[in-house]
C-alpha atoms as a PDB file:
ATOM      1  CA  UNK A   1      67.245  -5.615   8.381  1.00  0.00           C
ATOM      2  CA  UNK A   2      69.576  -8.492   7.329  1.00  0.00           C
ATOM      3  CA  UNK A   3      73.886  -8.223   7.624  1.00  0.00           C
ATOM      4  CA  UNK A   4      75.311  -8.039   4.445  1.00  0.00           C
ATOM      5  CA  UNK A   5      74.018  -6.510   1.164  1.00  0.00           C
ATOM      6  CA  UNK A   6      69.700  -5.884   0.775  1.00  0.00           C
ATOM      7  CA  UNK A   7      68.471  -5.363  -2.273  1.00  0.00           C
ATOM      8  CA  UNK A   8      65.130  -3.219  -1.982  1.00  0.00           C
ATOM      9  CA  UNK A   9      62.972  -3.775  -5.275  1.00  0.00           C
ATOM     10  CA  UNK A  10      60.753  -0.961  -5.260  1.00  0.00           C
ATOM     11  CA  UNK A  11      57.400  -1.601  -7.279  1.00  0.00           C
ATOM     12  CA  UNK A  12      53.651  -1.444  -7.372  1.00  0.00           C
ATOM     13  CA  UNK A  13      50.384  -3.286  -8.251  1.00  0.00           C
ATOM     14  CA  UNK A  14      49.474  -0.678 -11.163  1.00  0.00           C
ATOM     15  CA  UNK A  15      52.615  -1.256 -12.373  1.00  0.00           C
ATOM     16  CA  UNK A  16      53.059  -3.106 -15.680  1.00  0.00           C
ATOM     17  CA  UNK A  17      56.741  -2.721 -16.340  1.00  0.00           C
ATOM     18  CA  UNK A  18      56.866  -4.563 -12.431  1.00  0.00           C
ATOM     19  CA  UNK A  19      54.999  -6.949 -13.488  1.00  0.00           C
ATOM     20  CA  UNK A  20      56.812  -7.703 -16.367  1.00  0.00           C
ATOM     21  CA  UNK A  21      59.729  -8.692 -14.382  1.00  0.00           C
ATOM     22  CA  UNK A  22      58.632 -10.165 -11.229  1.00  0.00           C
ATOM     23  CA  UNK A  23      58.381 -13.296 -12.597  1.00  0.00           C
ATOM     24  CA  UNK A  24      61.816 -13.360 -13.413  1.00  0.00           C
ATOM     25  CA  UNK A  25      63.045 -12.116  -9.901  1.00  0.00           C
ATOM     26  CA  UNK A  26      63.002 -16.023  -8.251  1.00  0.00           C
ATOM     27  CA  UNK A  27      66.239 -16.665 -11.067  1.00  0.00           C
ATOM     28  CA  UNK A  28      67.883 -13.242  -9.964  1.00  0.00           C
ATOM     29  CA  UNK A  29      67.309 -14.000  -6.389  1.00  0.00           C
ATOM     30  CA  UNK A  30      68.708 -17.857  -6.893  1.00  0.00           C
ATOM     31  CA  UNK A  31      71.515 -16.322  -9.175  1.00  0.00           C
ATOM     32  CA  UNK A  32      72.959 -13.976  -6.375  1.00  0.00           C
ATOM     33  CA  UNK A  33      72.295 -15.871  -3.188  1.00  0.00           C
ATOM     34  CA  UNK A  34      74.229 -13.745  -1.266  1.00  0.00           C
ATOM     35  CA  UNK A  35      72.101 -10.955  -1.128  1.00  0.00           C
ATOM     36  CA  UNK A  36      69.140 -10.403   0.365  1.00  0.00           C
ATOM     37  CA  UNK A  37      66.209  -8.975  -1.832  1.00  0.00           C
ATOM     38  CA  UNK A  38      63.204  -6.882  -0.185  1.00  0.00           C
ATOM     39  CA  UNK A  39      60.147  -6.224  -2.164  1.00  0.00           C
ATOM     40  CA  UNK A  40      58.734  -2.693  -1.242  1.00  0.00           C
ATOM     41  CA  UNK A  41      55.448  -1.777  -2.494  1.00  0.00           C
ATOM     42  CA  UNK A  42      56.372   2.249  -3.646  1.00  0.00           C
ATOM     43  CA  UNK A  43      52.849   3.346  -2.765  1.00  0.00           C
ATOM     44  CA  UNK A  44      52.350   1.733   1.051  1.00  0.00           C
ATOM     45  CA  UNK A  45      55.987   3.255   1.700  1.00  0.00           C
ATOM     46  CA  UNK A  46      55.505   6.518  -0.601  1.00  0.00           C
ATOM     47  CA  UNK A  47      57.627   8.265   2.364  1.00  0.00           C
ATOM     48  CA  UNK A  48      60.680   5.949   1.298  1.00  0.00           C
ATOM     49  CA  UNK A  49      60.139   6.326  -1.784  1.00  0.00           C
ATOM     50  CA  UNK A  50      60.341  10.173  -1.912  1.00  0.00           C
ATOM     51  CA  UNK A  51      63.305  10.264   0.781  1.00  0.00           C
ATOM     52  CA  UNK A  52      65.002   8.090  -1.088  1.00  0.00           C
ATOM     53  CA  UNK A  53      64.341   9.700  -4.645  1.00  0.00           C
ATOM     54  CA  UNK A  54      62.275   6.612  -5.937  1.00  0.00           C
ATOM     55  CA  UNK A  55      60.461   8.346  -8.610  1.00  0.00           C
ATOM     56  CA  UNK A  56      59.980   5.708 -11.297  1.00  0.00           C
ATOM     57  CA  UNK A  57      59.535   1.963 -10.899  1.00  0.00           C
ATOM     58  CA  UNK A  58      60.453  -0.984 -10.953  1.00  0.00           C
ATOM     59  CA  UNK A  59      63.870   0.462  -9.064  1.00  0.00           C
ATOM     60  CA  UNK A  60      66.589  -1.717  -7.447  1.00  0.00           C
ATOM     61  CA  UNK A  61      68.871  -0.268  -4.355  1.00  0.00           C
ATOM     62  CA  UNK A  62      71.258  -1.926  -2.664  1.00  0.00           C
ATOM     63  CA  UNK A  63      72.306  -1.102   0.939  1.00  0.00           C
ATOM     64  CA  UNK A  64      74.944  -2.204   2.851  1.00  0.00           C
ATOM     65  CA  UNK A  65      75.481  -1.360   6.651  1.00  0.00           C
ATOM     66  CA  UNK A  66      73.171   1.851   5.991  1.00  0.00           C
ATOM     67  CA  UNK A  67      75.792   2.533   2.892  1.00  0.00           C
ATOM     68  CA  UNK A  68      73.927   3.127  -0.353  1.00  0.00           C
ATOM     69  CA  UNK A  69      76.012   1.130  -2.831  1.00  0.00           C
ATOM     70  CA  UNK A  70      74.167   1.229  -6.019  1.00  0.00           C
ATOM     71  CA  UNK A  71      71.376   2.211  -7.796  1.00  0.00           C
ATOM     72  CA  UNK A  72      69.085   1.164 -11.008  1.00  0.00           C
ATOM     73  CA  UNK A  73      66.464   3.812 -10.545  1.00  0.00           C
ATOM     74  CA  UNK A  74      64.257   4.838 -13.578  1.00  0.00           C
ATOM     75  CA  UNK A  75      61.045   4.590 -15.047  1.00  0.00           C
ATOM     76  CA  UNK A  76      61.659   1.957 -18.197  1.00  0.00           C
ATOM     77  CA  UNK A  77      61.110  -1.618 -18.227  1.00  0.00           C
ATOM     78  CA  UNK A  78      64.131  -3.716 -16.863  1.00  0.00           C
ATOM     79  CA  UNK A  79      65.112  -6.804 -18.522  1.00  0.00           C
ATOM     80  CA  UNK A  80      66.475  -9.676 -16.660  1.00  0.00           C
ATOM     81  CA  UNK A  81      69.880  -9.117 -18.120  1.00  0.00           C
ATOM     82  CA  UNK A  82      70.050  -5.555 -17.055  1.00  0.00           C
ATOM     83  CA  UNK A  83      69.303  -6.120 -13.663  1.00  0.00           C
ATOM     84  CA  UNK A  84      71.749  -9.135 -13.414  1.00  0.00           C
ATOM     85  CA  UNK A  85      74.669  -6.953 -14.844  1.00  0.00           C
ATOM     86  CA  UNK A  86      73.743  -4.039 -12.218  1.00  0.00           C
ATOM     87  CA  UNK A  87      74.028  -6.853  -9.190  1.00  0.00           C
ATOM     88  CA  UNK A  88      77.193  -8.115 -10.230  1.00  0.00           C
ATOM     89  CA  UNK A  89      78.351  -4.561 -10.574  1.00  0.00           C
ATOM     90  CA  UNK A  90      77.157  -4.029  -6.753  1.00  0.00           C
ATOM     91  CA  UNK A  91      78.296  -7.525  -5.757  1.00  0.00           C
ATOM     92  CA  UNK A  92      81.533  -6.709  -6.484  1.00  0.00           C
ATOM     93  CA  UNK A  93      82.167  -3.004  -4.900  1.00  0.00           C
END
């Protein structure tokens, strides 16, 4: 795993509201360049998933040093904005 701040993005195939936004994620990505995202498919890493209390998707965590910082973890549709203001939010602590 990377230094610094990872984003994981949890998501899934099946999952519409994932699609929905992964086309979007390249701009997030380019908009906070220091951080370093990591898709994770929820159903090949189920056991994440459920230790880590991924229940709905598409879910963002970010981890520093092992240190959970943040959170955007539910089951509705994320809009580009959203998931910008929770980075910043993170970026910042």
């Amino acid at each position: 795993m990377e230094k610094g701040k990872n984003v994981f993005f949890f998501t899934a195939d099946w999952c519409g509201d994932c699609r929905y936004i992964k086309p979007q994620l390249p701009e997030i990505e380019a908009d906070f360049p220091a951080l370093q995202f990591i898709e994770v498919d929820r159903d090949e890493y189920m056991d994440v998933a459920v230790e880590w209390n991924i229940f709905g998707i598409p879910s963002l965590v970010v981890i520093e040093d092992g240190k959970e910082l943040g959170r955007l973890v539910n089951k509705d549709r994320k809009t580009k904005e959203e998931i910008e203001a929770f980075l910043t939010s993170v970026q910042s602590a």
